[in-house]
C-alpha atoms as a PDB file:
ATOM      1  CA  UNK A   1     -40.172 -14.586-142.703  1.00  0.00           C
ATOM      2  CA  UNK A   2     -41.280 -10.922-141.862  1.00  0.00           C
ATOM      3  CA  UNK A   3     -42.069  -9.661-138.597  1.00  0.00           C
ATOM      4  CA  UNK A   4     -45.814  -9.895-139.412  1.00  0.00           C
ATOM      5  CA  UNK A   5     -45.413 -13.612-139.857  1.00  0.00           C
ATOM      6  CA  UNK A   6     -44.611 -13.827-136.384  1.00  0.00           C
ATOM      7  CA  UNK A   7     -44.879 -10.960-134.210  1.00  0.00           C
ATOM      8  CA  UNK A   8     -43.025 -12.655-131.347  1.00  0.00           C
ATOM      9  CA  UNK A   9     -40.056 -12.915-133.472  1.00  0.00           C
ATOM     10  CA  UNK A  10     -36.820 -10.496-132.387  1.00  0.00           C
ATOM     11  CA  UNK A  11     -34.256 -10.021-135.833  1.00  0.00           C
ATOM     12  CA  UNK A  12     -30.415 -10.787-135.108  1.00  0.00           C
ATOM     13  CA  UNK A  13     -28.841  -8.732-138.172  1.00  0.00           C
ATOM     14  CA  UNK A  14     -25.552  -7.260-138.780  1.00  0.00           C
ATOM     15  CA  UNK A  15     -24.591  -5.470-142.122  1.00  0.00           C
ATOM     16  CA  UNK A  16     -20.967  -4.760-143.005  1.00  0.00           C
ATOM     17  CA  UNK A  17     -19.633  -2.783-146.035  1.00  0.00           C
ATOM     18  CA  UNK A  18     -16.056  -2.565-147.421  1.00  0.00           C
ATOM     19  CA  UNK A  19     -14.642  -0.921-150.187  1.00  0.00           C
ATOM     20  CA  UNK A  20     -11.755  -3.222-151.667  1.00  0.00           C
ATOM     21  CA  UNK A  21      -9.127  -2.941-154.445  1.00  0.00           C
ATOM     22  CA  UNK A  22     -10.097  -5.411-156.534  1.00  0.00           C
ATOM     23  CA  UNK A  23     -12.082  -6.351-159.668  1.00  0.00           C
ATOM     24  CA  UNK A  24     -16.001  -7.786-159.280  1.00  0.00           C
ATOM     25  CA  UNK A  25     -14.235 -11.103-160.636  1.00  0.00           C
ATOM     26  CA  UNK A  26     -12.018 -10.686-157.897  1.00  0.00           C
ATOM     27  CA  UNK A  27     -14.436 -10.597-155.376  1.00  0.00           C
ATOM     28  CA  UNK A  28     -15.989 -13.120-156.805  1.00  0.00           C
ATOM     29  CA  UNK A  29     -12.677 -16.051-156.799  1.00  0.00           C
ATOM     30  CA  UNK A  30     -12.286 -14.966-153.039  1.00  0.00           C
ATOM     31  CA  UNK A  31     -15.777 -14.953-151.493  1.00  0.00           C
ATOM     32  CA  UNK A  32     -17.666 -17.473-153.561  1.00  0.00           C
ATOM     33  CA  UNK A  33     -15.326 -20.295-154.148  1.00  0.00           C
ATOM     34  CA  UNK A  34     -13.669 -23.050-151.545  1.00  0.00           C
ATOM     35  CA  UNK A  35     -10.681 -22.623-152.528  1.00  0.00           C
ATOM     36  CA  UNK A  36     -11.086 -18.324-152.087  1.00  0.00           C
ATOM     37  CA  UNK A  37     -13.234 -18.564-148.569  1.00  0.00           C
ATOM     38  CA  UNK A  38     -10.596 -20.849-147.348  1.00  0.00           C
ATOM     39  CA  UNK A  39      -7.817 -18.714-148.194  1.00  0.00           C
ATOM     40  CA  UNK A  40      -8.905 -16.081-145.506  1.00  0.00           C
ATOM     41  CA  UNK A  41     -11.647 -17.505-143.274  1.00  0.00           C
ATOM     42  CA  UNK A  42     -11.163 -21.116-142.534  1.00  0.00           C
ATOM     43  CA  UNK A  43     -11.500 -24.227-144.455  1.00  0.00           C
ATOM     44  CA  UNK A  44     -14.469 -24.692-146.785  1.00  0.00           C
ATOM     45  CA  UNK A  45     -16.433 -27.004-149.251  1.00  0.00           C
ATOM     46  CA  UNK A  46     -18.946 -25.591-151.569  1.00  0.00           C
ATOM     47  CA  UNK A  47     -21.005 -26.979-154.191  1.00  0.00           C
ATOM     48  CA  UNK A  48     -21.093 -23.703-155.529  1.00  0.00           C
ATOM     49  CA  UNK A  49     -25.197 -24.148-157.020  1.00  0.00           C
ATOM     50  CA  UNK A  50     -28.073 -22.497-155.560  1.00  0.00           C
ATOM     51  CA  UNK A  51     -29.158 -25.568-153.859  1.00  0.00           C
ATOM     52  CA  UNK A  52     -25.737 -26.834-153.267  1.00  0.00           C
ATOM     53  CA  UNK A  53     -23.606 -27.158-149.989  1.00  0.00           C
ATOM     54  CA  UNK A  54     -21.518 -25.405-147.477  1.00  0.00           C
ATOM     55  CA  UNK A  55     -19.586 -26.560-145.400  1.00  0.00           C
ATOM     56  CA  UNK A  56     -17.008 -24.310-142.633  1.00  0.00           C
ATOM     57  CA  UNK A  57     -14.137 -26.255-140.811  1.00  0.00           C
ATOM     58  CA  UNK A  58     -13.828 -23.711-137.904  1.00  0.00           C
ATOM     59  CA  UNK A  59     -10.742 -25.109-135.600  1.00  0.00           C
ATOM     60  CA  UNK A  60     -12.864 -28.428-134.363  1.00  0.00           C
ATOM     61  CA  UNK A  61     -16.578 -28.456-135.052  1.00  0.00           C
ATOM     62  CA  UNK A  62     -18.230 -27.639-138.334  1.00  0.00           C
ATOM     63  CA  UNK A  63     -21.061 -25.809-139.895  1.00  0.00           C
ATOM     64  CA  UNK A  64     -23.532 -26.923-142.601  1.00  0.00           C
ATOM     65  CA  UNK A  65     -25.619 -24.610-144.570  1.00  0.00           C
ATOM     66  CA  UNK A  66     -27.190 -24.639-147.965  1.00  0.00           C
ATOM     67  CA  UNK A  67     -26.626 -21.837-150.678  1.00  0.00           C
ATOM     68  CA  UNK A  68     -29.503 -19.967-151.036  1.00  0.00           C
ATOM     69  CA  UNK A  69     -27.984 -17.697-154.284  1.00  0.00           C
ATOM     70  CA  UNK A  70     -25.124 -18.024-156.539  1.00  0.00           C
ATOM     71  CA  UNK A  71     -25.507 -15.069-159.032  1.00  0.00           C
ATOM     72  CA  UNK A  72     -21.596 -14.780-160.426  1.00  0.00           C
ATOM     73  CA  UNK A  73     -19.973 -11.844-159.312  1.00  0.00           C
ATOM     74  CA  UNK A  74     -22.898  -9.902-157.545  1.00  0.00           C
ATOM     75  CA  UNK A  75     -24.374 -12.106-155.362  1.00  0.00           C
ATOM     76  CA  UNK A  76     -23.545 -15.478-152.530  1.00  0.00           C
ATOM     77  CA  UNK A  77     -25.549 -16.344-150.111  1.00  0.00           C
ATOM     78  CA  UNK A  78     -26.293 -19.050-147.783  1.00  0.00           C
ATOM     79  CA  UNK A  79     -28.463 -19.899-144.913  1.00  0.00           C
ATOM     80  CA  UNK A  80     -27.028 -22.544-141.898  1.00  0.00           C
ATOM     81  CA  UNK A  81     -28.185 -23.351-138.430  1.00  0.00           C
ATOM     82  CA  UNK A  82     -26.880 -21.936-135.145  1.00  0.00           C
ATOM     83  CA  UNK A  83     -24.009 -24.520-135.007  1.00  0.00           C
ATOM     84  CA  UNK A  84     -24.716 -25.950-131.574  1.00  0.00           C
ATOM     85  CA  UNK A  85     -21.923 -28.231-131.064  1.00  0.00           C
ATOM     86  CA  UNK A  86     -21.370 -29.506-127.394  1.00  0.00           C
ATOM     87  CA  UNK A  87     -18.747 -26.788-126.776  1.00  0.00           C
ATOM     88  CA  UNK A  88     -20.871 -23.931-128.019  1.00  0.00           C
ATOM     89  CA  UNK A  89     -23.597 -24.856-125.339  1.00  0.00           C
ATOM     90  CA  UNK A  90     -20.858 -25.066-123.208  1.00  0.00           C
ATOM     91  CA  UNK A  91     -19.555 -21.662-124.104  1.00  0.00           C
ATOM     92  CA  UNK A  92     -23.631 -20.290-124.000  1.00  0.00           C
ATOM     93  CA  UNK A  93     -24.104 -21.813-120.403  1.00  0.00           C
ATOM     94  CA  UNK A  94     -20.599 -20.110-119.275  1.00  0.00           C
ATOM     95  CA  UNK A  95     -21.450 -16.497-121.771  1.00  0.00           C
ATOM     96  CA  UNK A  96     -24.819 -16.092-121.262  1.00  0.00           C
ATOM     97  CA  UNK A  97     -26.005 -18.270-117.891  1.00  0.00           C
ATOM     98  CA  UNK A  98     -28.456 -20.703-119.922  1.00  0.00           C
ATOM     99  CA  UNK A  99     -28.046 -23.989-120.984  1.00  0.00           C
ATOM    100  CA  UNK A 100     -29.481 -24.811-123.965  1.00  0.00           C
ATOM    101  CA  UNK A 101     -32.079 -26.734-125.078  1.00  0.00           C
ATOM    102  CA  UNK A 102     -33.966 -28.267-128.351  1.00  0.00           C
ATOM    103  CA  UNK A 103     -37.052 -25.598-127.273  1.00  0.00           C
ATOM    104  CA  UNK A 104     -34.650 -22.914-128.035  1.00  0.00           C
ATOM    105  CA  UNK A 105     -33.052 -24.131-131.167  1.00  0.00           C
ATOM    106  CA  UNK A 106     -36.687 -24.467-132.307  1.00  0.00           C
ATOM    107  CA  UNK A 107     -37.196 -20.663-132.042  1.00  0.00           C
ATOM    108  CA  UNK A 108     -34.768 -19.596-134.156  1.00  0.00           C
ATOM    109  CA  UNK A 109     -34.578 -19.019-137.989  1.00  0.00           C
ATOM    110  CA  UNK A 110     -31.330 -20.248-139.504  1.00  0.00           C
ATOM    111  CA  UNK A 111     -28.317 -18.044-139.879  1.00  0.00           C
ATOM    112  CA  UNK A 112     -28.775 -16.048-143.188  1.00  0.00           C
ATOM    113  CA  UNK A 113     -25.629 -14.764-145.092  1.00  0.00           C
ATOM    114  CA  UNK A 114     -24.965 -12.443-148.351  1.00  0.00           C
ATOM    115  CA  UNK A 115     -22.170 -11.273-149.729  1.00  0.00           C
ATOM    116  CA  UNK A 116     -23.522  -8.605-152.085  1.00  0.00           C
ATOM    117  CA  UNK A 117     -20.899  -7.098-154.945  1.00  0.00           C
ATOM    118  CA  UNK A 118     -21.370  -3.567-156.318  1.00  0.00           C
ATOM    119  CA  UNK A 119     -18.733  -2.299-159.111  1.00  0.00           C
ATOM    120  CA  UNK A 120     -16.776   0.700-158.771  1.00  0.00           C
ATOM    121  CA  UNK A 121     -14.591   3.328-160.743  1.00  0.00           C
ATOM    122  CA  UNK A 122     -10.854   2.121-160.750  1.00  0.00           C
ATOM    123  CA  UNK A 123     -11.368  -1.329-160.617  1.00  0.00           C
ATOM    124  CA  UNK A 124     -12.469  -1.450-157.102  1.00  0.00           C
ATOM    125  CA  UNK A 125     -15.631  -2.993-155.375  1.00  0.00           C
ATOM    126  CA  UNK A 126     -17.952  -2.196-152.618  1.00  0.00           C
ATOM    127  CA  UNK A 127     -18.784  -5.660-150.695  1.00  0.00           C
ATOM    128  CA  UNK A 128     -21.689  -5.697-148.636  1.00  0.00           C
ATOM    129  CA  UNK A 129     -22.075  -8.831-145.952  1.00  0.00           C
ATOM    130  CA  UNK A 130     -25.097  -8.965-144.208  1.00  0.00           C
ATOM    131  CA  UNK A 131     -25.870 -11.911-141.304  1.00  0.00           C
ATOM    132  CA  UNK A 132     -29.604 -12.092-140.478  1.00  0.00           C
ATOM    133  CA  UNK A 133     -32.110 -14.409-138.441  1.00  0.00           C
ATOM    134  CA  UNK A 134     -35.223 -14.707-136.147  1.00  0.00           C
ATOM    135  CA  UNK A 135     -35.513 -15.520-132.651  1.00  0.00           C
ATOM    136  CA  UNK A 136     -37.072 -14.855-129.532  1.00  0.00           C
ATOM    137  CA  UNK A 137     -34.939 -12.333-128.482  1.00  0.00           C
ATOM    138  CA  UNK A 138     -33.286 -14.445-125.602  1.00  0.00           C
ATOM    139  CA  UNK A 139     -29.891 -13.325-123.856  1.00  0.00           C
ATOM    140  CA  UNK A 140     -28.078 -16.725-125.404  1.00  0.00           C
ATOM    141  CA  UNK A 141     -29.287 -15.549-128.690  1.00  0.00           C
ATOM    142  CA  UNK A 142     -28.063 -12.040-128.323  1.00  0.00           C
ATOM    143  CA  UNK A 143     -24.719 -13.424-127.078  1.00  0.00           C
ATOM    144  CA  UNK A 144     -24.356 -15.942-129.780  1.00  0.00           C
ATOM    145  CA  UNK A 145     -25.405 -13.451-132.825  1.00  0.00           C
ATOM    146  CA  UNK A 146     -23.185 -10.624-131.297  1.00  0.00           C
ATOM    147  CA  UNK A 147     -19.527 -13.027-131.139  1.00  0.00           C
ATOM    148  CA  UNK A 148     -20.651 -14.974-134.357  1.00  0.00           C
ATOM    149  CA  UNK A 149     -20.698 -11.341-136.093  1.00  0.00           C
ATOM    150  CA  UNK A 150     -17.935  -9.840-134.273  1.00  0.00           C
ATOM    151  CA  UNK A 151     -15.872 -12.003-136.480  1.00  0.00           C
ATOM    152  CA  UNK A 152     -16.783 -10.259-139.894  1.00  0.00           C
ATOM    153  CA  UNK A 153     -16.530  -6.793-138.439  1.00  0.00           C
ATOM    154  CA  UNK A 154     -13.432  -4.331-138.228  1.00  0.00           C
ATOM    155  CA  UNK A 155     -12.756  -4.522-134.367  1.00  0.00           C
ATOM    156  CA  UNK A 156     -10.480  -7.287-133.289  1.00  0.00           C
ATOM    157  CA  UNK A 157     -12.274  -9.916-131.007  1.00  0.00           C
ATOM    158  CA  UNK A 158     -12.257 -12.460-128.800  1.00  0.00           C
ATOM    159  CA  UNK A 159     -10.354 -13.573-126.346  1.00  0.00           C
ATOM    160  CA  UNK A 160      -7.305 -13.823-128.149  1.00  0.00           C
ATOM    161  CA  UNK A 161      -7.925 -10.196-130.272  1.00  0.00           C
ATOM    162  CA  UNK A 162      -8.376 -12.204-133.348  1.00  0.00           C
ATOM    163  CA  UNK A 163      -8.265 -10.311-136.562  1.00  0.00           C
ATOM    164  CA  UNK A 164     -11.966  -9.752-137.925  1.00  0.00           C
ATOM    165  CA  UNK A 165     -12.290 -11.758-140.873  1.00  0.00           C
ATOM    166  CA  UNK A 166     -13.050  -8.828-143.604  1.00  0.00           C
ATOM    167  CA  UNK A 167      -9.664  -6.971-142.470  1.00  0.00           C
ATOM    168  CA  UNK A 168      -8.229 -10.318-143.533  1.00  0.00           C
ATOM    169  CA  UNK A 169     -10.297 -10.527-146.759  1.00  0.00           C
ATOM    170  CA  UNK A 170      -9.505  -7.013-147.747  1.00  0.00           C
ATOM    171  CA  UNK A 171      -5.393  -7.438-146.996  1.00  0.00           C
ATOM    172  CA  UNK A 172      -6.342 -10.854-149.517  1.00  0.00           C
ATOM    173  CA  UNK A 173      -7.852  -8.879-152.114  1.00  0.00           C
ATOM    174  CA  UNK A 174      -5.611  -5.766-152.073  1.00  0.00           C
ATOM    175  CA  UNK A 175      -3.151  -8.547-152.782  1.00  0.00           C
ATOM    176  CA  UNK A 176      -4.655  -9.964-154.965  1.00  0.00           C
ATOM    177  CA  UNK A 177      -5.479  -6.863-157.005  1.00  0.00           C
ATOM    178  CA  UNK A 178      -1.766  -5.924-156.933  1.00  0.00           C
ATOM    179  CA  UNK A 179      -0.553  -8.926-157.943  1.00  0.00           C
ATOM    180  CA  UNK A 180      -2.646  -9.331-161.248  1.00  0.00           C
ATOM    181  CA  UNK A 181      -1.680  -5.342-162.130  1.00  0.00           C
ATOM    182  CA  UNK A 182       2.277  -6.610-162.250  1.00  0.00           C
ATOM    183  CA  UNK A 183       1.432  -9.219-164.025  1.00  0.00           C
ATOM    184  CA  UNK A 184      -0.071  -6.838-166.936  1.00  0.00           C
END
């Protein structure tokens, strides 16, 4: 959906790059399988098929997307809904003042993710994540989109200061990467 599809809509998107130690196949193991993802984000299932499921355990409620691409070792993706769980409204009537509704779940586009993977000299990669989606610009959905992609970036967040998790996938990969070179 482009802005000239719908004029009212407002884009949430956040694009992160990081330059890790590690091999495209690498890459690959930790961001595109269940067994990788749930090594340093939080327990996943994936059906990993264009067309197949995901499925992220975070600490209580869960998310549910489809996967949108699965192009080995340059390209993941996935689209889910804003994961309104009775605690999130909670937290979006306490964050933001509003409770929410159906009506506002309606105007918005689901949550778009990529995890794009570019080769570079020395066997390292640059990883690109970008989140994406459409709404109507409301405060809730500013407040949402901003903590759901403070957790990917580089600043710690939250309440608690929890590590973002691509400082935890990088620290993963760099061992990772060091790992397979003494084993060579």
């Amino acid at each position: 959906m482009t802005d000239s599809d719908r004029p009212d809509r407002v884009e949430h998107r956040a694009e992160f790059t990081l330059e890790v130690s590690a091999t495209p196949e690498q890459v690959w193991e930790a961001i595109a399988t269940a067994d990788g993802i749930s090594a340093w984000m939080v327990p996943t299932r994936l059906d990993p098929q264009s067309g197949g499921e995901v499925s992220f355990d975070h600490d209580g409620f869960r998310s549910t997307g489809v996967v949108t691409d699965y192009t080995p070792k340059r390209r993941f993706a996935y689209e889910e809904p804003w994961p309104m769980t009775e605690e999130m409204r909670e937290w979006v009537a306490d964050a933001a003042d509003h409770e929410i509704t159906d009506d506002d779940l309606s105007a918005v586009t689901p949550i778009a993710t990529e995890f794009l993977i570019e080769a570079a000299s020395g066997g390292s990669c640059v990883l690109r994540v970008v989140s994406s989606a459409y709404g109507s610009g409301a405060d809730w959905e500013n407040e949402f989109f901003a903590e759901m992609v403070a957790g990917w970036g580089t600043v710690p967040f939250g309440p608690e200061d929890k590590e973002p998790f691509l400082g935890i996938l990088a620290r993963y990969l760099d061992a990772a990467h060091f790992e397979q070179g003494a084993t060579q």
